[in-house]
PDB file of N, CA and C in Angstrom:
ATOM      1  N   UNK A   1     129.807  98.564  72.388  1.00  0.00           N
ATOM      2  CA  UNK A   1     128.568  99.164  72.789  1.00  0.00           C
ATOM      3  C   UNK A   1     128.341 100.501  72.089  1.00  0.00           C
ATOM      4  N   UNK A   2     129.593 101.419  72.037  1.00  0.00           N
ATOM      5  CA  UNK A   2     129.364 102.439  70.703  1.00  0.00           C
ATOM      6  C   UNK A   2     128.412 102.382  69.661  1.00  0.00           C
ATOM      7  N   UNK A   3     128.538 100.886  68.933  1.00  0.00           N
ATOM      8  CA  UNK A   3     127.621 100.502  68.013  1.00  0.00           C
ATOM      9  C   UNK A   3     126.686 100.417  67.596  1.00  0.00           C
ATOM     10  N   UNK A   4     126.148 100.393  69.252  1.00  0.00           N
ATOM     11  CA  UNK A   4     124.692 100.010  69.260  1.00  0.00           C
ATOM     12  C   UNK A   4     123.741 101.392  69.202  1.00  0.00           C
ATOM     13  N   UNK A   5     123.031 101.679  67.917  1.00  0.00           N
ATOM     14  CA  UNK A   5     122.181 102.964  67.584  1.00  0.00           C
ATOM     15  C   UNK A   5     121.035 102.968  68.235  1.00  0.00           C
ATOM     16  N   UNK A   6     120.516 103.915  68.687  1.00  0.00           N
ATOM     17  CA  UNK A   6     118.937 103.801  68.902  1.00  0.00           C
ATOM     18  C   UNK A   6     118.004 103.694  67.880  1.00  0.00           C
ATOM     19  N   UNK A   7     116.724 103.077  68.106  1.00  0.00           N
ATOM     20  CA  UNK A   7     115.939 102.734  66.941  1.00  0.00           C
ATOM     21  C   UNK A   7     114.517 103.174  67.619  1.00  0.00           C
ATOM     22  N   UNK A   8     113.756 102.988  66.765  1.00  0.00           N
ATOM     23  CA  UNK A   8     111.869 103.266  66.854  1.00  0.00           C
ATOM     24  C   UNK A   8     111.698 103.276  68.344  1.00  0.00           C
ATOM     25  N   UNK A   9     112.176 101.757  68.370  1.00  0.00           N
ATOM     26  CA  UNK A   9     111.503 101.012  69.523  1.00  0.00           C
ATOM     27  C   UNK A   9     112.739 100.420  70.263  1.00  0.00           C
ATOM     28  N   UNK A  10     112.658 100.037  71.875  1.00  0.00           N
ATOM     29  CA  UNK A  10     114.067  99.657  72.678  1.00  0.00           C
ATOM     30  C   UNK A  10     114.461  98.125  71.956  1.00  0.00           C
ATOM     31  N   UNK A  11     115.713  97.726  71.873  1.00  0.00           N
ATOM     32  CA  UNK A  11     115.753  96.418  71.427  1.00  0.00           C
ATOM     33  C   UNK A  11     116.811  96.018  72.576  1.00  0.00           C
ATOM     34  N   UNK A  12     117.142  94.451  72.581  1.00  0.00           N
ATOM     35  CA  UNK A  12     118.195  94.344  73.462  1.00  0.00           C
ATOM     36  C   UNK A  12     119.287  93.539  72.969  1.00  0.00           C
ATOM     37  N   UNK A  13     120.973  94.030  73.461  1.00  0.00           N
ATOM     38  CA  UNK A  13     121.869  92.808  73.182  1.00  0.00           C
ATOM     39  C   UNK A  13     122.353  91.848  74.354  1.00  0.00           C
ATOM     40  N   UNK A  14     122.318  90.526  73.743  1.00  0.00           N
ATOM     41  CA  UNK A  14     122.270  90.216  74.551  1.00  0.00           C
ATOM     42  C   UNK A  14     124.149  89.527  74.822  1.00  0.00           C
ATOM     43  N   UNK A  15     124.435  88.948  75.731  1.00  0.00           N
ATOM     44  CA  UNK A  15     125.479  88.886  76.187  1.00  0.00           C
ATOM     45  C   UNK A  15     125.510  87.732  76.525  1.00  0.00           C
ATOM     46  N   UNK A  16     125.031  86.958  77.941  1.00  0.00           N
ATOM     47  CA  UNK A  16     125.438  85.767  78.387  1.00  0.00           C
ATOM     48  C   UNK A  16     124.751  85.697  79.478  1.00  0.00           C
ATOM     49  N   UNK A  17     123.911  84.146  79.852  1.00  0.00           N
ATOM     50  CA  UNK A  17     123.518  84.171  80.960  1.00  0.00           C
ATOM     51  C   UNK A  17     122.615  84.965  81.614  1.00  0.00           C
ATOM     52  N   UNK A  18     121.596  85.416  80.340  1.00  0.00           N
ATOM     53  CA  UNK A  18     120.826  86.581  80.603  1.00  0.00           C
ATOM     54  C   UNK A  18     120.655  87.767  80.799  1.00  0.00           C
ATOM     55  N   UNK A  19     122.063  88.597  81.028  1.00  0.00           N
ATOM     56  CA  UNK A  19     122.425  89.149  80.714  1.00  0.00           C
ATOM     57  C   UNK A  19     122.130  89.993  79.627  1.00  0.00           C
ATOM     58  N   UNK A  20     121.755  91.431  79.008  1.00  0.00           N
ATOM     59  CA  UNK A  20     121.247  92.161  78.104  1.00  0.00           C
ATOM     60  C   UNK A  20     121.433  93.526  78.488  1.00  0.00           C
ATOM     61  N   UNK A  21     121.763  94.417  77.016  1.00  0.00           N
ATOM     62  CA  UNK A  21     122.164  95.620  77.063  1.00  0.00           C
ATOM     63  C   UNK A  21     120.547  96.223  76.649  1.00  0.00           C
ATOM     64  N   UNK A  22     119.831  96.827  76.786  1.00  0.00           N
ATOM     65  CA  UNK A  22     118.851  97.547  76.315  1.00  0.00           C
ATOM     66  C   UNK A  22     118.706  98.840  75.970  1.00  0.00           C
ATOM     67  N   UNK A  23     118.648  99.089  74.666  1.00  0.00           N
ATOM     68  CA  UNK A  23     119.124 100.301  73.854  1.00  0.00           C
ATOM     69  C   UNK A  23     117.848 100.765  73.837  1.00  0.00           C
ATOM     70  N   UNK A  24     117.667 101.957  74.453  1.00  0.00           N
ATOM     71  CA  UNK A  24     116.141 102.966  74.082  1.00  0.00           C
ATOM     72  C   UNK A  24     116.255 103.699  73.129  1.00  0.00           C
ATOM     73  N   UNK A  25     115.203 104.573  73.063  1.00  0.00           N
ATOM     74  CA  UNK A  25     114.965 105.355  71.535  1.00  0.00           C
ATOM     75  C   UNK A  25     115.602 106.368  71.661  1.00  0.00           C
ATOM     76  N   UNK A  26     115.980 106.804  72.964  1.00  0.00           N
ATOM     77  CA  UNK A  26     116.580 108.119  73.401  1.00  0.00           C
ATOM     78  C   UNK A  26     118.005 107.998  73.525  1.00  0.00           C
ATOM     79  N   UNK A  27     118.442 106.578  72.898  1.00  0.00           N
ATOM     80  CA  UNK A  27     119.694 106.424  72.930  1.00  0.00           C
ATOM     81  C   UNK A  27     120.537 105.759  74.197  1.00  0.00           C
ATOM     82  N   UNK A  28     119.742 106.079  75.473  1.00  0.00           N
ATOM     83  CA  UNK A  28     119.933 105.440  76.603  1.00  0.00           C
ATOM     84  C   UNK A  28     120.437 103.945  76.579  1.00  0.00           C
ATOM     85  N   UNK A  29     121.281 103.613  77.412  1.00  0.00           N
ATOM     86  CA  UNK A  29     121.995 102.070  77.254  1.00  0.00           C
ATOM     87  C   UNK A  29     121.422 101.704  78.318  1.00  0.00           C
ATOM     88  N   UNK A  30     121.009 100.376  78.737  1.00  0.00           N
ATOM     89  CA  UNK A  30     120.878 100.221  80.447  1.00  0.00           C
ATOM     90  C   UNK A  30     121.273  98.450  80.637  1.00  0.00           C
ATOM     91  N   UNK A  31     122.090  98.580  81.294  1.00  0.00           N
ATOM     92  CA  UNK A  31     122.149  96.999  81.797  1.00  0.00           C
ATOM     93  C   UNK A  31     121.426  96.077  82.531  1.00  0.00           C
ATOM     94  N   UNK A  32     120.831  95.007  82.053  1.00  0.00           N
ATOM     95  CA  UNK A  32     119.920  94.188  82.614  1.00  0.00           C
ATOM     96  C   UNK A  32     120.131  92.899  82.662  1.00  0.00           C
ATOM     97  N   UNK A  33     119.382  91.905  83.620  1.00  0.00           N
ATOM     98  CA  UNK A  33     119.232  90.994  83.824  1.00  0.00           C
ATOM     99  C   UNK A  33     117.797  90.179  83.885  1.00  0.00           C
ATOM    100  N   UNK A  34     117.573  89.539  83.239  1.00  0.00           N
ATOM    101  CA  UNK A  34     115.911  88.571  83.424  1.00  0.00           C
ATOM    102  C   UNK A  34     116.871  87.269  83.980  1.00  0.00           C
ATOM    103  N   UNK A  35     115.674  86.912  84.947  1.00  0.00           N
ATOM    104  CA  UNK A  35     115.884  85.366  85.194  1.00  0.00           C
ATOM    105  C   UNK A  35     114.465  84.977  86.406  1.00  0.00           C
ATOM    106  N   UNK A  36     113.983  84.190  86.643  1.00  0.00           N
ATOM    107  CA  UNK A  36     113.208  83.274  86.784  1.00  0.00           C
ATOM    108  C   UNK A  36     112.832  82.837  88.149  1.00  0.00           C
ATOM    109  N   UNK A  37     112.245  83.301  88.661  1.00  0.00           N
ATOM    110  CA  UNK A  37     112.262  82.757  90.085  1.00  0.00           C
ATOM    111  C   UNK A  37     110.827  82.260  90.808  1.00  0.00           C
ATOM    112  N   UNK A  38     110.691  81.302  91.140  1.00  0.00           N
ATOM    113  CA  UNK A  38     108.574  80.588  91.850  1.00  0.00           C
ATOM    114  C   UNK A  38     108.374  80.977  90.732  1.00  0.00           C
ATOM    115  N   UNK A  39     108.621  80.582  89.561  1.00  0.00           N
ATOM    116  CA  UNK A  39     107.863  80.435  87.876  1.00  0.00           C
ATOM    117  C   UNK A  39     107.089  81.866  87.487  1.00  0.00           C
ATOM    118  N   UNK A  40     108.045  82.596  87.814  1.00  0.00           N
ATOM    119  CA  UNK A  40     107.911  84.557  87.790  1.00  0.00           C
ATOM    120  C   UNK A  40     108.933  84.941  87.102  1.00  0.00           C
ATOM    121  N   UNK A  41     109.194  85.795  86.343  1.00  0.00           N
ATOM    122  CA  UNK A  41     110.170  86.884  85.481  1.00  0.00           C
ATOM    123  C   UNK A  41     110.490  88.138  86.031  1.00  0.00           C
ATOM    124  N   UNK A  42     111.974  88.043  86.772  1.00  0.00           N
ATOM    125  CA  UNK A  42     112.247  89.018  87.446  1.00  0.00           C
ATOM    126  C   UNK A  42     113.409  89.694  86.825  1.00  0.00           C
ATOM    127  N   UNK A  43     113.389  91.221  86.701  1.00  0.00           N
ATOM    128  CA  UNK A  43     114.701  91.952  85.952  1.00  0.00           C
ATOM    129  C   UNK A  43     115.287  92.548  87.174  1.00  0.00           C
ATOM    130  N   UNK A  44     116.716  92.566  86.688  1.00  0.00           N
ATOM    131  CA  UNK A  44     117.356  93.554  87.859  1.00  0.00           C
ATOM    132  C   UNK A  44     118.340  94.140  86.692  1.00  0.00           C
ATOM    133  N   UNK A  45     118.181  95.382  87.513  1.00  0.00           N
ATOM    134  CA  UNK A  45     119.136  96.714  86.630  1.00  0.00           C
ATOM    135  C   UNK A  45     120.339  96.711  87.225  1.00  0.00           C
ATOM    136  N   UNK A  46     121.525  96.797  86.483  1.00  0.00           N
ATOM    137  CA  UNK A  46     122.807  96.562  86.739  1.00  0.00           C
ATOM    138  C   UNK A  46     123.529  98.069  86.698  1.00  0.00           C
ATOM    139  N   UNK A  47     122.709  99.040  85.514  1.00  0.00           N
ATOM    140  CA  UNK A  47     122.960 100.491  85.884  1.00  0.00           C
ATOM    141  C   UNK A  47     122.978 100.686  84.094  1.00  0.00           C
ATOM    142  N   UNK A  48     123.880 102.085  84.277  1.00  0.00           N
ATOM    143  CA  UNK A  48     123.849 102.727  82.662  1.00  0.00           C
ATOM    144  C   UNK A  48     125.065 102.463  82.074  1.00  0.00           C
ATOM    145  N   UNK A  49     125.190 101.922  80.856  1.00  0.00           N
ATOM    146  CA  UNK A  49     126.366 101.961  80.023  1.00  0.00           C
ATOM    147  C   UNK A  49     126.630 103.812  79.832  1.00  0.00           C
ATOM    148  N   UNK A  50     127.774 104.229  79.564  1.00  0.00           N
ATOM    149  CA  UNK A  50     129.141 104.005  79.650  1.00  0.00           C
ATOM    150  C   UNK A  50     129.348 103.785  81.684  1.00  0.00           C
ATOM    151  N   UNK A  51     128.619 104.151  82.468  1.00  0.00           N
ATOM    152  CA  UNK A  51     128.942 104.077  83.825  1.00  0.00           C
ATOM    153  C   UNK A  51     129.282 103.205  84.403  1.00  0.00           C
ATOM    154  N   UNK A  52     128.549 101.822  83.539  1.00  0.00           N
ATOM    155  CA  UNK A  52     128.764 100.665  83.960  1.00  0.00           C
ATOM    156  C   UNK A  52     129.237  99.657  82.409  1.00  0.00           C
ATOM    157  N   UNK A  53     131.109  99.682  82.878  1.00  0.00           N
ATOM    158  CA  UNK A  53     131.187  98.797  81.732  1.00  0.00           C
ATOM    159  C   UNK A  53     130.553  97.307  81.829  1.00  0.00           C
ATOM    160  N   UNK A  54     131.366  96.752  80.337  1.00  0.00           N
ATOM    161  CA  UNK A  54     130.615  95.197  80.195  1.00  0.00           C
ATOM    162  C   UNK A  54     131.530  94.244  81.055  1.00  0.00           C
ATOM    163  N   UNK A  55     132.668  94.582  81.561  1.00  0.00           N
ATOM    164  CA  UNK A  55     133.354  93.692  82.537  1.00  0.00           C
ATOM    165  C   UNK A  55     132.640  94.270  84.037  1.00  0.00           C
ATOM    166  N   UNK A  56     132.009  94.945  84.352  1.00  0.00           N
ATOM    167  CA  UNK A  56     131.725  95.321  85.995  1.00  0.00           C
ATOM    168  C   UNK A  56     130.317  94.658  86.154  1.00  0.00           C
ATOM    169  N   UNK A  57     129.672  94.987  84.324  1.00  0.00           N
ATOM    170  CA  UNK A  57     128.078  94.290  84.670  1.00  0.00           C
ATOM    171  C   UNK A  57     128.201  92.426  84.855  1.00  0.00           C
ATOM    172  N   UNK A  58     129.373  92.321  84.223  1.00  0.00           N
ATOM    173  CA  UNK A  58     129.367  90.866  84.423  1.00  0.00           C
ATOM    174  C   UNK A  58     129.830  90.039  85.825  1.00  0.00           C
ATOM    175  N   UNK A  59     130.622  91.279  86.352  1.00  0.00           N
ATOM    176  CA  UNK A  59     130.995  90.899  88.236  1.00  0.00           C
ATOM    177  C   UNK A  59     129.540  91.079  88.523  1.00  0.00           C
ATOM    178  N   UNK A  60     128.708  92.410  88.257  1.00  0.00           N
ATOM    179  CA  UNK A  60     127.586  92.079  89.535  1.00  0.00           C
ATOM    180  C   UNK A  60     126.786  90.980  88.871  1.00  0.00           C
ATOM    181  N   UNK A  61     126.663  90.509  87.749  1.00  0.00           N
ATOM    182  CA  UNK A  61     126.132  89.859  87.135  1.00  0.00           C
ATOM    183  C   UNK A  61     126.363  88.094  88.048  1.00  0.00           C
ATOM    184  N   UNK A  62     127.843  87.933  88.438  1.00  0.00           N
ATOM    185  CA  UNK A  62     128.126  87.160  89.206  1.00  0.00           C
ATOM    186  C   UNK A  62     128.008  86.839  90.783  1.00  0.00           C
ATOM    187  N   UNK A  63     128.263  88.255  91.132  1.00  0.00           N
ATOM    188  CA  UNK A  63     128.059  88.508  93.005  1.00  0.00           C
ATOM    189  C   UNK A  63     125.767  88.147  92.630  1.00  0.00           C
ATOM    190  N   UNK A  64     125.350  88.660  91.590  1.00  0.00           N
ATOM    191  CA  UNK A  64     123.763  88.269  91.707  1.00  0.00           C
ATOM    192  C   UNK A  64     123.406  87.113  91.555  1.00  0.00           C
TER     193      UNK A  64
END
């Protein structure tokens, strides 16, 4: 996740299962989730990288 630079515009990596890191311009990391619910697009925030590593986003990723 070090890796990941900020650019123009936010982009996202993605991971698994919908799952996605979203890199802002300000450098900000944020952990996310899209998925689908009554044929709607719903995100839930998992929190901020470094606060929230990629093994803890993937537990709540699971308990969600």
């Amino acid at each position: 996740m070090k890796e990941a630079r900020p650019r123009e515009k936010p982009y996202k990596l993605a991971d698994k299962d919908g799952l996605y890191l979203l890199v802002q311009p300000n450098g900000r990391k944020l952990w996310r989730w899209n998925y689908r619910y009554l044929n709607k697009y719903k995100t839930v925030a998992f929190g901020i990288w470094p606060d929230v590593e990629l093994d803890e986003a993937r537990h709540l990723l699971a308990k969600a």
